[in-house]
Protein backbone atom coordinates (compact mmCIF):
# COMPACT_ATOMS: atom_id res chain seq x y z
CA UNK A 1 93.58 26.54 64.11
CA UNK A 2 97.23 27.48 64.37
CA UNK A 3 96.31 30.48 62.47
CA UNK A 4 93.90 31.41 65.01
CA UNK A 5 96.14 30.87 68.01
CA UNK A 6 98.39 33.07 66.02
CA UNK A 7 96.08 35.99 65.41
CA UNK A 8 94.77 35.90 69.20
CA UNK A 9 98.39 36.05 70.49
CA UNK A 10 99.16 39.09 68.13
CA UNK A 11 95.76 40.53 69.89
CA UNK A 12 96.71 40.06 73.60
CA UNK A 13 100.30 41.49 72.20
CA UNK A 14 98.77 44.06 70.96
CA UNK A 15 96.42 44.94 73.81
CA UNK A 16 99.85 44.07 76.30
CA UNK A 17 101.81 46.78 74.12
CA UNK A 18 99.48 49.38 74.15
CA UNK A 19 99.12 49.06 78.19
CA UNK A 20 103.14 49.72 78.03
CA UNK A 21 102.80 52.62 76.08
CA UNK A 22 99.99 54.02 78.62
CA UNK A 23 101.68 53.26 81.73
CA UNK A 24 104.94 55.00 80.19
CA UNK A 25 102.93 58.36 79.03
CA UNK A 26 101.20 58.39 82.72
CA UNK A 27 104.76 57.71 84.12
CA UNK A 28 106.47 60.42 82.23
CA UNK A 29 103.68 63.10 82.82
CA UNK A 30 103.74 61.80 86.47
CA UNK A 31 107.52 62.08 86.70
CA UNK A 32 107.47 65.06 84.44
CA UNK A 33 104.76 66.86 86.84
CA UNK A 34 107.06 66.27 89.99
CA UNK A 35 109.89 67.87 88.03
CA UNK A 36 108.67 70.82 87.23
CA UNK A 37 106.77 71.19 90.95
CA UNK A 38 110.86 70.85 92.17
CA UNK A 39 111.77 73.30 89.62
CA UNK A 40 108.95 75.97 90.95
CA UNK A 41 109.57 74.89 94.76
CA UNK A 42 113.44 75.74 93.71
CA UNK A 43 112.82 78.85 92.47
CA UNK A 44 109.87 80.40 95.21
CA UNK A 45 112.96 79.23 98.01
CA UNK A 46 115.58 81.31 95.85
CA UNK A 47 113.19 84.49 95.55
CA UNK A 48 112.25 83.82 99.39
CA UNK A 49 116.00 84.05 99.94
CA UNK A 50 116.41 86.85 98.02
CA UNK A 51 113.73 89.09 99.49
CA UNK A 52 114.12 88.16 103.09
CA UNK A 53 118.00 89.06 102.54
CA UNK A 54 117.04 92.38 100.62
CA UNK A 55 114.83 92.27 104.23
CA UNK A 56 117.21 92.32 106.59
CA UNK A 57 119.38 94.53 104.88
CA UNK A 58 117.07 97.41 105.29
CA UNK A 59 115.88 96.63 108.82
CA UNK A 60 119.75 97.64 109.37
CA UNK A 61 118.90 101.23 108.90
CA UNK A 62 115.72 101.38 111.16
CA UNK A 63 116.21 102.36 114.79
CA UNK A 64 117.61 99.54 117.24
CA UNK A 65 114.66 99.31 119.08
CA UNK A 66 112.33 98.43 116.19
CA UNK A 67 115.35 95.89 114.88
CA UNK A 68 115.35 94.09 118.24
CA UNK A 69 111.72 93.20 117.31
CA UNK A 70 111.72 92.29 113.47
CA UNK A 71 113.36 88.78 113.94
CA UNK A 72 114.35 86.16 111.76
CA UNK A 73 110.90 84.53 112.25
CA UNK A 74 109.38 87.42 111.35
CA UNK A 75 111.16 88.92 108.18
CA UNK A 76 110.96 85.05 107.35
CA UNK A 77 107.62 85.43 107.19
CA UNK A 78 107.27 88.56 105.60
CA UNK A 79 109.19 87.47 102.70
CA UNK A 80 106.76 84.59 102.21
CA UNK A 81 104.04 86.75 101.70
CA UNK A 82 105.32 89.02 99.35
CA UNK A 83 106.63 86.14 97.13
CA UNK A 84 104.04 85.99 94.77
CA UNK A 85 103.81 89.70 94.50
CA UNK A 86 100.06 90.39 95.58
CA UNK A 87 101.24 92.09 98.53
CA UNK A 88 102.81 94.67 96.62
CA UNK A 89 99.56 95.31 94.91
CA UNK A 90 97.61 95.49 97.71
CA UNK A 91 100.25 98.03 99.81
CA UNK A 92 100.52 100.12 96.79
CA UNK A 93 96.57 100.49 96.36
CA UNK A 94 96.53 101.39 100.03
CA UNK A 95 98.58 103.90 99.86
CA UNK A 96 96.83 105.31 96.85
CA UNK A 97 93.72 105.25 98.94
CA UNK A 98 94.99 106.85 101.94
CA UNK A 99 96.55 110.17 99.33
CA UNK A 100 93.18 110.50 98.11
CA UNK A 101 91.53 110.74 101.54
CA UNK A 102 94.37 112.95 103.09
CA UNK A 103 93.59 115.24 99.70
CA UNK A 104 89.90 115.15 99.96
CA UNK A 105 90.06 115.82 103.86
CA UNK A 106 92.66 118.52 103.18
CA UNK A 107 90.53 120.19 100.35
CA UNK A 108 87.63 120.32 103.35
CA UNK A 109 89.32 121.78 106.20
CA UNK A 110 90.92 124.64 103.56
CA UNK A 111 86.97 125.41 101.96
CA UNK A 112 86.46 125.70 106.15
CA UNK A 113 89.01 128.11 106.81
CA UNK A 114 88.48 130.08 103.72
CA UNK A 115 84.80 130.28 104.65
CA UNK A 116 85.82 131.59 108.05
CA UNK A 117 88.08 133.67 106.38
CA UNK A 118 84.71 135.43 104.42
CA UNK A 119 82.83 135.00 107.73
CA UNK A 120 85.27 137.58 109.23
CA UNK A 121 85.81 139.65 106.32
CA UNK A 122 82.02 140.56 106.05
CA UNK A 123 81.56 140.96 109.72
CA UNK A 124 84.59 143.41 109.92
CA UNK A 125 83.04 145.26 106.98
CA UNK A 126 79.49 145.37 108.72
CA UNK A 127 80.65 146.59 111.97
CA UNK A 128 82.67 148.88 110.20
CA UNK A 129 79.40 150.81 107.80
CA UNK A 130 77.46 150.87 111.41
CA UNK A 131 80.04 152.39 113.26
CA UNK A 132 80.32 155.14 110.53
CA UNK A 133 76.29 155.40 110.55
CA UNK A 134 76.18 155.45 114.08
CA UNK A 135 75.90 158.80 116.16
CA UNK A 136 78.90 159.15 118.76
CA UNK A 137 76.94 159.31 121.68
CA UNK A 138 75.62 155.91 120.75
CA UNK A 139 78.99 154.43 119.66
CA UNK A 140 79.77 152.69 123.12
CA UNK A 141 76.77 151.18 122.88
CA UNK A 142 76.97 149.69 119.44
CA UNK A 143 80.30 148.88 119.89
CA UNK A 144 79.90 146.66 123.07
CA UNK A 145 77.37 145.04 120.85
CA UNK A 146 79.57 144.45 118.12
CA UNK A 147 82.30 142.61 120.80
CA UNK A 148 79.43 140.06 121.61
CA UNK A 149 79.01 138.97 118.31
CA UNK A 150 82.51 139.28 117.30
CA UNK A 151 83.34 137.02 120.38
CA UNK A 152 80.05 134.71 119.25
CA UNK A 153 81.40 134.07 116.00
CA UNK A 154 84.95 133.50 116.82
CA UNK A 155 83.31 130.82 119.18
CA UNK A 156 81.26 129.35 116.06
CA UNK A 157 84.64 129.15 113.97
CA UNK A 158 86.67 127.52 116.87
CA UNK A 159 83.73 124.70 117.10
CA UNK A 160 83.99 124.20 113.76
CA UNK A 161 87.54 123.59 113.40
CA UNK A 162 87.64 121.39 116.43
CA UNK A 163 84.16 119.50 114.91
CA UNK A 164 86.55 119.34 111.34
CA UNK A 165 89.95 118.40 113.15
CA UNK A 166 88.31 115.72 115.17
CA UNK A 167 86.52 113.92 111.73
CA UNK A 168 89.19 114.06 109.88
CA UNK A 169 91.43 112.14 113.09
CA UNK A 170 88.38 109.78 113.19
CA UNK A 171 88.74 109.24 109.12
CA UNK A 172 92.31 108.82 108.92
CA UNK A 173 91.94 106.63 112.00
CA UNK A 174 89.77 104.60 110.33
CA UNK A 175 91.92 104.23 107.52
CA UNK A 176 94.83 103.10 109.87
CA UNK A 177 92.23 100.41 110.66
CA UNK A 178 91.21 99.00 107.14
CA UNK A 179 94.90 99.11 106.01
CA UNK A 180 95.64 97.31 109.08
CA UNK A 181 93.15 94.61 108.50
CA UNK A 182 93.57 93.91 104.80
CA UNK A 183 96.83 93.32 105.65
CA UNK A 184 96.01 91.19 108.24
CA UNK A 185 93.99 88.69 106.20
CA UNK A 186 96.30 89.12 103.11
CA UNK A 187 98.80 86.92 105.76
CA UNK A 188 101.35 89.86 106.63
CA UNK A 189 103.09 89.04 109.62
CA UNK A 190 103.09 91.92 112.24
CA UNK A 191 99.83 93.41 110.70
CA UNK A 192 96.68 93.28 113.11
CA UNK A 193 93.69 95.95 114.01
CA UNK A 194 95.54 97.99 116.93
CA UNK A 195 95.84 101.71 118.51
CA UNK A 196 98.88 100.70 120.36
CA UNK A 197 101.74 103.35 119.46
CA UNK A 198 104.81 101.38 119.46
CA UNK A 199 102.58 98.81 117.61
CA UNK A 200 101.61 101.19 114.92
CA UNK A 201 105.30 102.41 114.77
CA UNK A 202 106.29 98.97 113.98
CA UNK A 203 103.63 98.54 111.49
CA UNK A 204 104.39 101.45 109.82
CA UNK A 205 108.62 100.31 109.88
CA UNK A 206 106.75 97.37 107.81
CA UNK A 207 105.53 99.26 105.42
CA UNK A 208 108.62 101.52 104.48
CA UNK A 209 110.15 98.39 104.15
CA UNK A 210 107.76 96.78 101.68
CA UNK A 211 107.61 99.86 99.99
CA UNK A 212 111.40 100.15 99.71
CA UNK A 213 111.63 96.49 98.28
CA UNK A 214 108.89 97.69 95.61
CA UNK A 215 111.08 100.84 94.68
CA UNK A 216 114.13 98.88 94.64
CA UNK A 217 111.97 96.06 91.82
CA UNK A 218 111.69 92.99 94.36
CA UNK A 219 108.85 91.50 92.50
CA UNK A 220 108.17 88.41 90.87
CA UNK A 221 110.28 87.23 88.89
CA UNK A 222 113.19 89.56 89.41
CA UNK A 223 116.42 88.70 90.68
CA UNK A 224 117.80 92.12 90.79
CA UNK A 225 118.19 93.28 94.49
């Protein structure tokens, strides 16, 4: 019997030891979890303070006007976003976007003008073989003919280039508008769908100064400013 109260007291022992060791592991990955958490809170504040000081160190060489409305609040904020670095990403394949439209819209207005270009060539050239068939007497004639359709075509290019000028405003517009709006919902302060001047000035201060932080390496992980 005593042998038997002895083995059942090593059990519960046993079972009372091994609860220890549990409720020491769960303690130590509990404390251990909090720990590191600190550790990564520590380090987001310090890159915060880094880029919101890098921040306001380049607002200094924007115009007055535009640095009376970046406050603290704002650059604040603006730091937060770029902490973990997606903002960089998404500013950088913005731009990227925007060069390849302004190319592509470029490369359509020159084929334009160089096909206006041909347009007048051969119509100079025409005019030119009918005067040189045509019999003086009749020259006035032909030539008063030639003036309409001179002045008709010049008409047609001018409508074109106005019809080209205005799509590629309404394009780049556009543009504006999507960059605006990504921005937006990626959580960067100041950025919202607008046509307001001085609030597209702004925006665009925003940008040089995300983009100078990206020259200049502010990224994640990097402490040099």
């Amino acid at each position: 019997m005593g042998g038997m109260h002895r083995t059942r007291a090593d059990a519960e022992g046993a079972r009372v030891a091994s609860a220890g060791g549990w409720l020491g592991v769960t303690a130590m990955e509990r404390y251990g979890g909090a720990f590191e958490e600190a550790v990564d809170g520590a380090r987001q504040q310090e890159r915060h303070y880094q880029l919101l000081s890098a921040l306001q160190s380049l607002v200094k060489e924007l115009p007055s006007s535009f640095q009376q409305r970046l406050s603290y609040t704002t650059l604040s904020d603006l730091a937060l976003a770029l902490l973990d670095g997606t903002v960089f990403e998404i500013v950088q394949g913005l731009l990227e976007i925007q060069h390849l439209t302004e190319k592509s819209l470029y490369n359509q207005r020159l084929r334009l003008q160089n096909e206006h270009r041909v347009l007048r060539q051969a119509l100079r050239q025409k005019h030119q073989e009918a005067q040189q068939a045509c019999r003086p007497h009749n020259l006035p004639v032909l030539q008063a003919a030639q003036q309409r359709e001179l002045e008709a075509v010049e008409h047609r290019i001018r409508e074109e280039q106005r019809a080209m000028d205005q799509k590629i405003v309404l394009e780049l517009d556009r543009k504006v508008a999507d960059q605006q709006s990504t921005l937006e919902k990626a959580g960067v302060a100041g950025f919202y769908v607008t046509t307001n001047p001085q609030e597209l000035t702004l925006q665009m201060n925003l940008l040089e100064l995300i983009r100078k932080l990206q020259q200049r390496g502010c990224q994640v992980g990097k402490t040099a400013l």
